[in-house]
Protein backbone atom coordinates (compact mmCIF):
# COMPACT_ATOMS: atom_id res chain seq x y z
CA UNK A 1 6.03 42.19 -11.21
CA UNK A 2 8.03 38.74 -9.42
CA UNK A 3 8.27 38.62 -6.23
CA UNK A 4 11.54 38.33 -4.95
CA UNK A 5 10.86 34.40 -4.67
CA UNK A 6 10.07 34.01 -8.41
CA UNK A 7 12.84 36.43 -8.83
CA UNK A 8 15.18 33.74 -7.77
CA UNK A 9 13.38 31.52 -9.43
CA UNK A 10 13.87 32.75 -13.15
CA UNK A 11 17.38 33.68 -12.37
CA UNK A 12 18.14 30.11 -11.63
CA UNK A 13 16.19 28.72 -14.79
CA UNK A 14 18.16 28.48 -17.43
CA UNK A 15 15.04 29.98 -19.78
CA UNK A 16 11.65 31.05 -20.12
CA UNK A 17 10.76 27.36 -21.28
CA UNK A 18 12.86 25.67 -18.09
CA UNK A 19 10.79 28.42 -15.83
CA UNK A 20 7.36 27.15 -17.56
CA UNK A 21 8.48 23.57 -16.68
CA UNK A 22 9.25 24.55 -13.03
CA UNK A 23 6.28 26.21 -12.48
CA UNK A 24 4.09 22.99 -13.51
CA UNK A 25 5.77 21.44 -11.07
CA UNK A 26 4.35 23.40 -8.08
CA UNK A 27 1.01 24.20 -9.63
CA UNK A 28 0.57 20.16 -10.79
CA UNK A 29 -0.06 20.78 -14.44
CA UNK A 30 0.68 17.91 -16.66
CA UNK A 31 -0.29 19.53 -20.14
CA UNK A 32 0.54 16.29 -21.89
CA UNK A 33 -1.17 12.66 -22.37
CA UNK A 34 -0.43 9.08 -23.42
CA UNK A 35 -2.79 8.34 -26.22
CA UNK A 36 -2.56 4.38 -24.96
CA UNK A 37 -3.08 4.95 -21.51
CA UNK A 38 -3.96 8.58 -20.62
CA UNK A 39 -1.08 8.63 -18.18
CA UNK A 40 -0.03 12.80 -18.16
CA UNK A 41 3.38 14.44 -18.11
CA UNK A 42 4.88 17.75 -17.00
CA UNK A 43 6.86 17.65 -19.89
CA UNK A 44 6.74 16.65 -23.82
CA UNK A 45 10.28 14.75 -23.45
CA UNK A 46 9.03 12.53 -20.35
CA UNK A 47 5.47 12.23 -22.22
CA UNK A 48 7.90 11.02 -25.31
CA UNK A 49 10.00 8.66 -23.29
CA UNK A 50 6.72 6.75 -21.53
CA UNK A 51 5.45 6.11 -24.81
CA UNK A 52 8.56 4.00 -25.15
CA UNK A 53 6.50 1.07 -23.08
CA UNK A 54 3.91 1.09 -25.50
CA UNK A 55 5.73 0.92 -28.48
CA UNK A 56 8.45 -1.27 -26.79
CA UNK A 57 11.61 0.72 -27.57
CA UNK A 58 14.01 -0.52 -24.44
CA UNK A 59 17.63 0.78 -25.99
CA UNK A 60 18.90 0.04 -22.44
CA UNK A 61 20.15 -3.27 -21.63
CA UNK A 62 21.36 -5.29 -18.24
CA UNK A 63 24.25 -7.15 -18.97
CA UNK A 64 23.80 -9.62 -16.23
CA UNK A 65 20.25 -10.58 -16.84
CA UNK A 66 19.46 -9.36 -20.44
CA UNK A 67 16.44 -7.59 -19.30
CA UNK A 68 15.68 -3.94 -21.32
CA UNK A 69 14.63 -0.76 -20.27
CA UNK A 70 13.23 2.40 -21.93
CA UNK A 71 15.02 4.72 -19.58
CA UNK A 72 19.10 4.67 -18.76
CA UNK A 73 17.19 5.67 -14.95
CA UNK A 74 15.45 2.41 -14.78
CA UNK A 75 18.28 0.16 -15.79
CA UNK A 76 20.84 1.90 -13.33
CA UNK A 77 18.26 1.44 -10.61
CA UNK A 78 17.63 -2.21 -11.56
CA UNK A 79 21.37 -2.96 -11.57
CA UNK A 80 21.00 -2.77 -7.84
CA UNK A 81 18.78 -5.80 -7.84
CA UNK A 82 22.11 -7.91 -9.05
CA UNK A 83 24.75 -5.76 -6.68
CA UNK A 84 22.02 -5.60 -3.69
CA UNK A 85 23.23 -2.19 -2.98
CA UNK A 86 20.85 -0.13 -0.96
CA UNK A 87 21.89 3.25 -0.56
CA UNK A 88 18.01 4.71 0.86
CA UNK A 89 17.86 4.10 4.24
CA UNK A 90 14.72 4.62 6.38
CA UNK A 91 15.49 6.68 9.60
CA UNK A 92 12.39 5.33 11.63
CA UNK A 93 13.01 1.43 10.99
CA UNK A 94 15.46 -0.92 9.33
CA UNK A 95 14.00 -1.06 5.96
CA UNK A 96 15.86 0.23 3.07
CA UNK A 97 15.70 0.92 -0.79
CA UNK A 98 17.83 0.52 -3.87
CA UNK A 99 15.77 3.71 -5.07
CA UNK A 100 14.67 6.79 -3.30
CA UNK A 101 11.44 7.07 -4.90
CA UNK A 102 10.33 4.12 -3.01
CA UNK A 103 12.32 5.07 0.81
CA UNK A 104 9.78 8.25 0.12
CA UNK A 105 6.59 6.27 -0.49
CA UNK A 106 7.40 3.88 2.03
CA UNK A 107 7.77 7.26 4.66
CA UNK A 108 4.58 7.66 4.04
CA UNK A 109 3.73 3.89 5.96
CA UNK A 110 4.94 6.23 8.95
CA UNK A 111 3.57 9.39 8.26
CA UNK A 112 -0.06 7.83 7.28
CA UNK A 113 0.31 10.88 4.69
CA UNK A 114 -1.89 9.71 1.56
CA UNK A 115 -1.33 13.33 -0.84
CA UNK A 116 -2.96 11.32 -4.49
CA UNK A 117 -7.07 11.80 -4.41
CA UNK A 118 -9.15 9.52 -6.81
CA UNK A 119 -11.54 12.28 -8.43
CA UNK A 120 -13.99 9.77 -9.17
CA UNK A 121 -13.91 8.19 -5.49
CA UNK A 122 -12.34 10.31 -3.62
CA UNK A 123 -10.39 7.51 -2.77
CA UNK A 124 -6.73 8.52 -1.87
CA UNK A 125 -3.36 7.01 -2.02
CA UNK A 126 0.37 6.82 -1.13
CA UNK A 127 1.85 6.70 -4.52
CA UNK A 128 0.79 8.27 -7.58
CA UNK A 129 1.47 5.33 -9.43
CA UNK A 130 -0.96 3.25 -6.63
CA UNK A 131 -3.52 6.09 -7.94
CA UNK A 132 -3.08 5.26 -11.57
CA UNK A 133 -3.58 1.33 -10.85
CA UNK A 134 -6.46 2.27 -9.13
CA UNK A 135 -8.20 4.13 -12.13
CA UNK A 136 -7.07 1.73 -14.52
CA UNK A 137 -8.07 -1.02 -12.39
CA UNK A 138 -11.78 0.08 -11.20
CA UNK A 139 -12.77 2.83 -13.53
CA UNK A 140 -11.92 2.68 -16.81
CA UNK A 141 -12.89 -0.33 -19.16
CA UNK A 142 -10.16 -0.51 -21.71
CA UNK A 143 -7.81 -3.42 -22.26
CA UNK A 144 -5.40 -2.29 -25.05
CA UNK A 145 -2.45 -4.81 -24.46
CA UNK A 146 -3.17 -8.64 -25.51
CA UNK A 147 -1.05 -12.15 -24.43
CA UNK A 148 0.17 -13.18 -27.73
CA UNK A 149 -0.03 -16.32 -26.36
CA UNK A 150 -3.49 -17.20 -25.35
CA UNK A 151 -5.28 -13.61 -26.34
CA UNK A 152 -6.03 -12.77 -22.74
CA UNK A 153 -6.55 -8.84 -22.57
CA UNK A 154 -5.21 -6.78 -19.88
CA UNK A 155 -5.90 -3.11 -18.60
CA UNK A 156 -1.76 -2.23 -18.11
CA UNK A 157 1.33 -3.26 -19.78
CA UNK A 158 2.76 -4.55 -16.19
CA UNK A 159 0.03 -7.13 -15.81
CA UNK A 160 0.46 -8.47 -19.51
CA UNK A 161 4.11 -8.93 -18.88
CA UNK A 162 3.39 -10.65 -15.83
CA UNK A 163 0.60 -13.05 -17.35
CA UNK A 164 3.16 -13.67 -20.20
CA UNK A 165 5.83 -15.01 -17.92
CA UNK A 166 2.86 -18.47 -17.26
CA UNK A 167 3.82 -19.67 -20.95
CA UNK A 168 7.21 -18.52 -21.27
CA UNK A 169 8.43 -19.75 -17.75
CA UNK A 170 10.83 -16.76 -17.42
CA UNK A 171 12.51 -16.48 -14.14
CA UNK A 172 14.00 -13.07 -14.35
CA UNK A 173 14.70 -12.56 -10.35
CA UNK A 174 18.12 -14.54 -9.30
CA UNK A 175 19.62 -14.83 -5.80
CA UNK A 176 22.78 -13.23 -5.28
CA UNK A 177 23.45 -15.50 -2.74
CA UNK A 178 22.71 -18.69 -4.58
CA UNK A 179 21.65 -20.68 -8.19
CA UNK A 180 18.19 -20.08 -7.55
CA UNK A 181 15.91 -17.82 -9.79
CA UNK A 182 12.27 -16.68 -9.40
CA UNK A 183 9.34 -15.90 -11.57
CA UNK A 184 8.55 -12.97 -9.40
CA UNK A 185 9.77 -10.39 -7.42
CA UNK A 186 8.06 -11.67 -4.07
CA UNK A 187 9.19 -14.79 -4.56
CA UNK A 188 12.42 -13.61 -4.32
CA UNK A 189 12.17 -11.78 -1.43
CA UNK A 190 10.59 -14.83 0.66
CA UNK A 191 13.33 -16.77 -0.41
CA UNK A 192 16.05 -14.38 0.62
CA UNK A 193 14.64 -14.01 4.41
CA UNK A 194 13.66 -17.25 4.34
CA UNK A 195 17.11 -18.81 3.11
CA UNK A 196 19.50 -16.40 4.12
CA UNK A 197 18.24 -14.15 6.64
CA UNK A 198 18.29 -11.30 4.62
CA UNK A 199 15.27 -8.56 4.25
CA UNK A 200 12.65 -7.46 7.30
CA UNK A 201 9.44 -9.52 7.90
CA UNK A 202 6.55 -7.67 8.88
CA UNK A 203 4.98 -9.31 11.77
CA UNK A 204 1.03 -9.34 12.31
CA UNK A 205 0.61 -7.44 15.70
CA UNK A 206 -2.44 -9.67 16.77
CA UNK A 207 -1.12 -12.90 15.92
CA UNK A 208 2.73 -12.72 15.14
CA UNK A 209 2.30 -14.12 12.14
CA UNK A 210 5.20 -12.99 9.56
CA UNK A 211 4.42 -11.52 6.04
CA UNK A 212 6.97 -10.60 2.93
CA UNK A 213 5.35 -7.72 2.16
CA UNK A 214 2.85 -4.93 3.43
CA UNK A 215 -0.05 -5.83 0.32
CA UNK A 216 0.30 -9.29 2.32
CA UNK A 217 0.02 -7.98 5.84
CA UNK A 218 -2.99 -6.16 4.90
CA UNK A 219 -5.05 -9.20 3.47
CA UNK A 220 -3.98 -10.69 6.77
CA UNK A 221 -5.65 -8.11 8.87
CA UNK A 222 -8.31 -8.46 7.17
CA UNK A 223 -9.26 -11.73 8.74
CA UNK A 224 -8.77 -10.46 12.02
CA UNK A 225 -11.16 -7.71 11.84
CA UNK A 226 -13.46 -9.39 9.49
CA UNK A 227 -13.35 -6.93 6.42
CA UNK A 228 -14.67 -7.92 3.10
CA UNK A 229 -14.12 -5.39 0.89
């Protein structure tokens, strides 16, 4: 028998499959896996469309920039980047986000809640993506994606890119304001509070020192308190 809760539920899915898929997402099941990266998926269909960064299908394209995506998502949130629209505004400080995924990790710099658990090292995290670095980056050992430049091996897709823009000199991150363009995204960001007063430094509450981003305030502090990790 339902309860009158799942009740509503399966009157408001359109199906017994749409139900299946809505349950997963309260219970946390992810039935399916990458065979590249053993990233998992509630679904077959988002499974299907992650696999599109391995096999590097992007059928969506920026017109401004020429960069490609594998989702019509990702390129309508990257537009923002040229049109510096940010809709996601945080209600406990001035920061805000072209994307709402990130205003709801970065709630989390408030909240101090950390809800993704390493299972290896109990370690635990903001992000789930921050959790899938973190395995990729200290526990497993594979390096499937190679520079086709130099041969360099790398653990994700996101690093190789990176490494790849060293021989190609791409600068894919222009100013809105100005000519200038930037290898990488924190570059960028420097350059926009730095040259036109735009963005939120984070200040170092010890020394006043100012930082671009969090990742940088946190090395900082480091040095204050004499951690060595």
């Amino acid at each position: 028998m339902f309860t009158s809760q799942e009740t509503l539920t399966t009157q408001c899915c359109k199906d017994s499959s749409s139900l299946e898929v809505h349950r997963r997402s309260h219970l946390g099941e992810k039935p399916f896996e990458c065979a590249v990266c053993s990233k998992r998926f509630t679904t077959s269909g988002a499974c299907a469309t992650h696999s599109r960064i391995h096999s590097g299908d992007k059928p969506y394209k920026c017109h401004m920039c020429d960069k490609v995506f594998s989702q019509s998502g990702h390129l309508n949130a990257h537009m923002r980047v040229h049109t510096g629209d940010k809709p996601y505004k945080c209600h406990m400080c001035d920061k805000a986000f072209s994307v709402s995924g990130s205003l709801n990790i970065h709630m989390r710099v408030h909240t101090g809640d950390k809800p993704y658990k390493c299972s290896l090292c109990n370690k635990s995290f903001s992000g789930s993506s921050n959790l899938q670095k973190h395995k990729h980056h200290v526990h497993s050992n594979k390096r499937p994606y190679q520079c086709s430049f130099c041969g360099k091996m790398f653990k994700i897709n996101v690093a190789l890119k990176q490494h790849e823009r060293i021989h190609t000199d791409t600068k894919l991150h222009s100013c809105r304001h100005c000519s200038d363009r930037f290898t990488w995204s924190q570059q960028l960001k420097q350059h926009l509070l730095e040259s036109h007063d735009e963005g939120t430094w984070l200040v170092c509450n010890i020394c006043q020192k100012k930082h671009v981003s969090g990742g940088r305030l946190n090395l900082h502090m480091r040095r204050h308190h004499a951690v060595k990790p």
